[in-house]
Protein backbone atom coordinates (compact mmCIF):
# COMPACT_ATOMS: atom_id res chain seq x y z
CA UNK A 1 160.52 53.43 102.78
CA UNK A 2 163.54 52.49 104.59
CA UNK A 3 166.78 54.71 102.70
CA UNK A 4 168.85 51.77 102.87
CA UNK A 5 166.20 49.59 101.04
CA UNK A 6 167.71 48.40 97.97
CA UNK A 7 166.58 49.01 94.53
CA UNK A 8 167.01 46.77 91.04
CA UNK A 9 167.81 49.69 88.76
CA UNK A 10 166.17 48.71 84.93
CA UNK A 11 166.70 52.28 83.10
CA UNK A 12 169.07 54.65 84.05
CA UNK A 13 170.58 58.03 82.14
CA UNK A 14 172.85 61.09 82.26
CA UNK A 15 175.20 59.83 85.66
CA UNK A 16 173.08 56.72 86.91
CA UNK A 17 173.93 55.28 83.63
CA UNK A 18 176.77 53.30 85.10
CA UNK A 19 173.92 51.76 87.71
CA UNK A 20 171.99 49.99 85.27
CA UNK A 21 171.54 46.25 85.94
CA UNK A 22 172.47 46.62 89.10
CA UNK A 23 171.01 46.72 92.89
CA UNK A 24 171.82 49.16 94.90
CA UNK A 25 170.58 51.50 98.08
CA UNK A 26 168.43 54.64 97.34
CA UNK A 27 171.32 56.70 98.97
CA UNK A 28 174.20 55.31 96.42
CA UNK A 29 171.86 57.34 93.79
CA UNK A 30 173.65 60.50 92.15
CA UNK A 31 173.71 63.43 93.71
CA UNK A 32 170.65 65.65 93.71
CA UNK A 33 172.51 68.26 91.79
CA UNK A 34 173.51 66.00 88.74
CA UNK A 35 171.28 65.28 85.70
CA UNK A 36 170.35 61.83 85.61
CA UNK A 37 167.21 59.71 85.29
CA UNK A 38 166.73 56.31 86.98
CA UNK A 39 163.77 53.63 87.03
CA UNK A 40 163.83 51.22 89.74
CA UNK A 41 162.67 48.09 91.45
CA UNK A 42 162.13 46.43 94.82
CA UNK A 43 162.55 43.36 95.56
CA UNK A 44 159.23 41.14 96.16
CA UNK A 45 157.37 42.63 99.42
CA UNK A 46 159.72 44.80 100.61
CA UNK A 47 158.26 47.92 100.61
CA UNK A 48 154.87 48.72 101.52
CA UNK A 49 155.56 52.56 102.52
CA UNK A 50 156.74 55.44 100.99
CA UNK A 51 156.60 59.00 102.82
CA UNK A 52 158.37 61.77 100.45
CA UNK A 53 159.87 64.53 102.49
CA UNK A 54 160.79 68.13 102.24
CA UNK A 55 162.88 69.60 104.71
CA UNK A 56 160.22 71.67 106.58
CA UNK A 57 156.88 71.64 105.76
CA UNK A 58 154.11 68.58 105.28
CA UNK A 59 155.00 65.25 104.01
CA UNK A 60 153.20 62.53 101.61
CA UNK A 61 152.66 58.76 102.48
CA UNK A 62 151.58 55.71 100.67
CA UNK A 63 151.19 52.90 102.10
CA UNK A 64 150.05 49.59 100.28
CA UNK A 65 149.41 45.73 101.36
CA UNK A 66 152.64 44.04 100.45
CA UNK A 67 151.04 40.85 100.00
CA UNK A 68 148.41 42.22 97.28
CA UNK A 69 150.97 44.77 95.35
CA UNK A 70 154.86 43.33 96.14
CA UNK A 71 156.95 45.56 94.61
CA UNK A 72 157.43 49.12 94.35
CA UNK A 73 158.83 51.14 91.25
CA UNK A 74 160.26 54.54 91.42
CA UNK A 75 160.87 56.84 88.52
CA UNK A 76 163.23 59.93 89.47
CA UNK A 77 163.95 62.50 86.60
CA UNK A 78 166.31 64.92 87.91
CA UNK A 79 166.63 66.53 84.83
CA UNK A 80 168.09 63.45 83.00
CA UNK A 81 165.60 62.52 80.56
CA UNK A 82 162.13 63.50 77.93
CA UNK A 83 160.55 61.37 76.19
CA UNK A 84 158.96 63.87 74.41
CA UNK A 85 161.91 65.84 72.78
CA UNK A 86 161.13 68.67 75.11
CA UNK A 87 163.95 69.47 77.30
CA UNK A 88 164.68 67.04 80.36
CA UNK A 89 162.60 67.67 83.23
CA UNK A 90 161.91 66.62 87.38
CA UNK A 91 159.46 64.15 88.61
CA UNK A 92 159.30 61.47 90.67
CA UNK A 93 156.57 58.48 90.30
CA UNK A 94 155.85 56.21 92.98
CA UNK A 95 154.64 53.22 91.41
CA UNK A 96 153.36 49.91 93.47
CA UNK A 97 153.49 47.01 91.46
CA UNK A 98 152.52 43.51 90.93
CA UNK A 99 155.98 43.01 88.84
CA UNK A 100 159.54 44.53 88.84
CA UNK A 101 159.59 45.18 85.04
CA UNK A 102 157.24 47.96 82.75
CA UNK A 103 157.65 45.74 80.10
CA UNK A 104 154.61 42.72 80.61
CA UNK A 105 155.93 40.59 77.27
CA UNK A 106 159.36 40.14 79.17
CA UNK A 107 157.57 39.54 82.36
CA UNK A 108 157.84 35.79 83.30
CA UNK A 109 154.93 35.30 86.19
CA UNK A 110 152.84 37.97 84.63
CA UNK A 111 149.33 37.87 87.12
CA UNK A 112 147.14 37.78 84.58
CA UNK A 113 143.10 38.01 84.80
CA UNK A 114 140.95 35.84 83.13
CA UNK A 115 138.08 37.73 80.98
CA UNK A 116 135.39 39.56 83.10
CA UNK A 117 137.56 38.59 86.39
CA UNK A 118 138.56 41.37 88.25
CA UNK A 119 141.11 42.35 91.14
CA UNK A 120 140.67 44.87 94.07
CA UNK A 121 143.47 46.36 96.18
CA UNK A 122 143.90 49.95 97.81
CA UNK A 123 146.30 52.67 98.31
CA UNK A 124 146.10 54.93 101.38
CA UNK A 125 147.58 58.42 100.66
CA UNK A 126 148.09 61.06 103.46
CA UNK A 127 149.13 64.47 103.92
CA UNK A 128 150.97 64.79 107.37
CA UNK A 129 150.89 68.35 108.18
């Protein structure tokens, strides 16, 4: 995922609260050591890679087809938010999508499958050493 890819941001809590509703690039995010919580979007076949690095050490990439899955959600929890009313936590999810939305009743061009039909894509992971 290109850095300066931009993002549709549809939750956001602790500092990113002022970013919701609005696009912006992954590296107009808070900073890394402020609480905040963020859930966001890509526009429609943007991204169709995501490598998460550390400084040193290995790296993790997912790659998708664009054309199959055309939009990629990201949750980051940096400490901002629980939905379980145990204290906030970290995570990141990456999450390819066939909509920009977690919410399917609001979704307007839902892909829906007819009963018994089915769909097929794939999602190569790798560990680069």
């Amino acid at each position: 995922m290109d850095s300066d890819a931009v993002f549709r941001v549809v939750f956001a809590s602790g500092t990113a609260a002022p970013l919701l509703g609005k696009s912006i690039a992954w590296n107009d995010l808070p900073s890394r050591s402020e609480r905040w919580a963020a859930k966001l979007f890509s526009p429609r076949g943007v991204v169709s890679r995501v490598v998460v690095r550390r400084t040193s050490g290995p790296s993790l990439e997912c790659a998708w087809n664009p054309v199959a899955i055309p939009f990629l959600g990201l949750w980051v929890n940096k400490g901002g938010w629980s939905g379980s009313g145990s204290p906030p936590y970290h995570n990141l999810g990456i999450e390819p999508a066939t909509l920009p939305t977690d919410n399917l009743a609001a979704a307007a061009d839902a892909p829906l499958l007819a009963p018994g039909e089915s769909r097929r894509w794939s999602l190569d992971v790798t560990l680069h050493p």
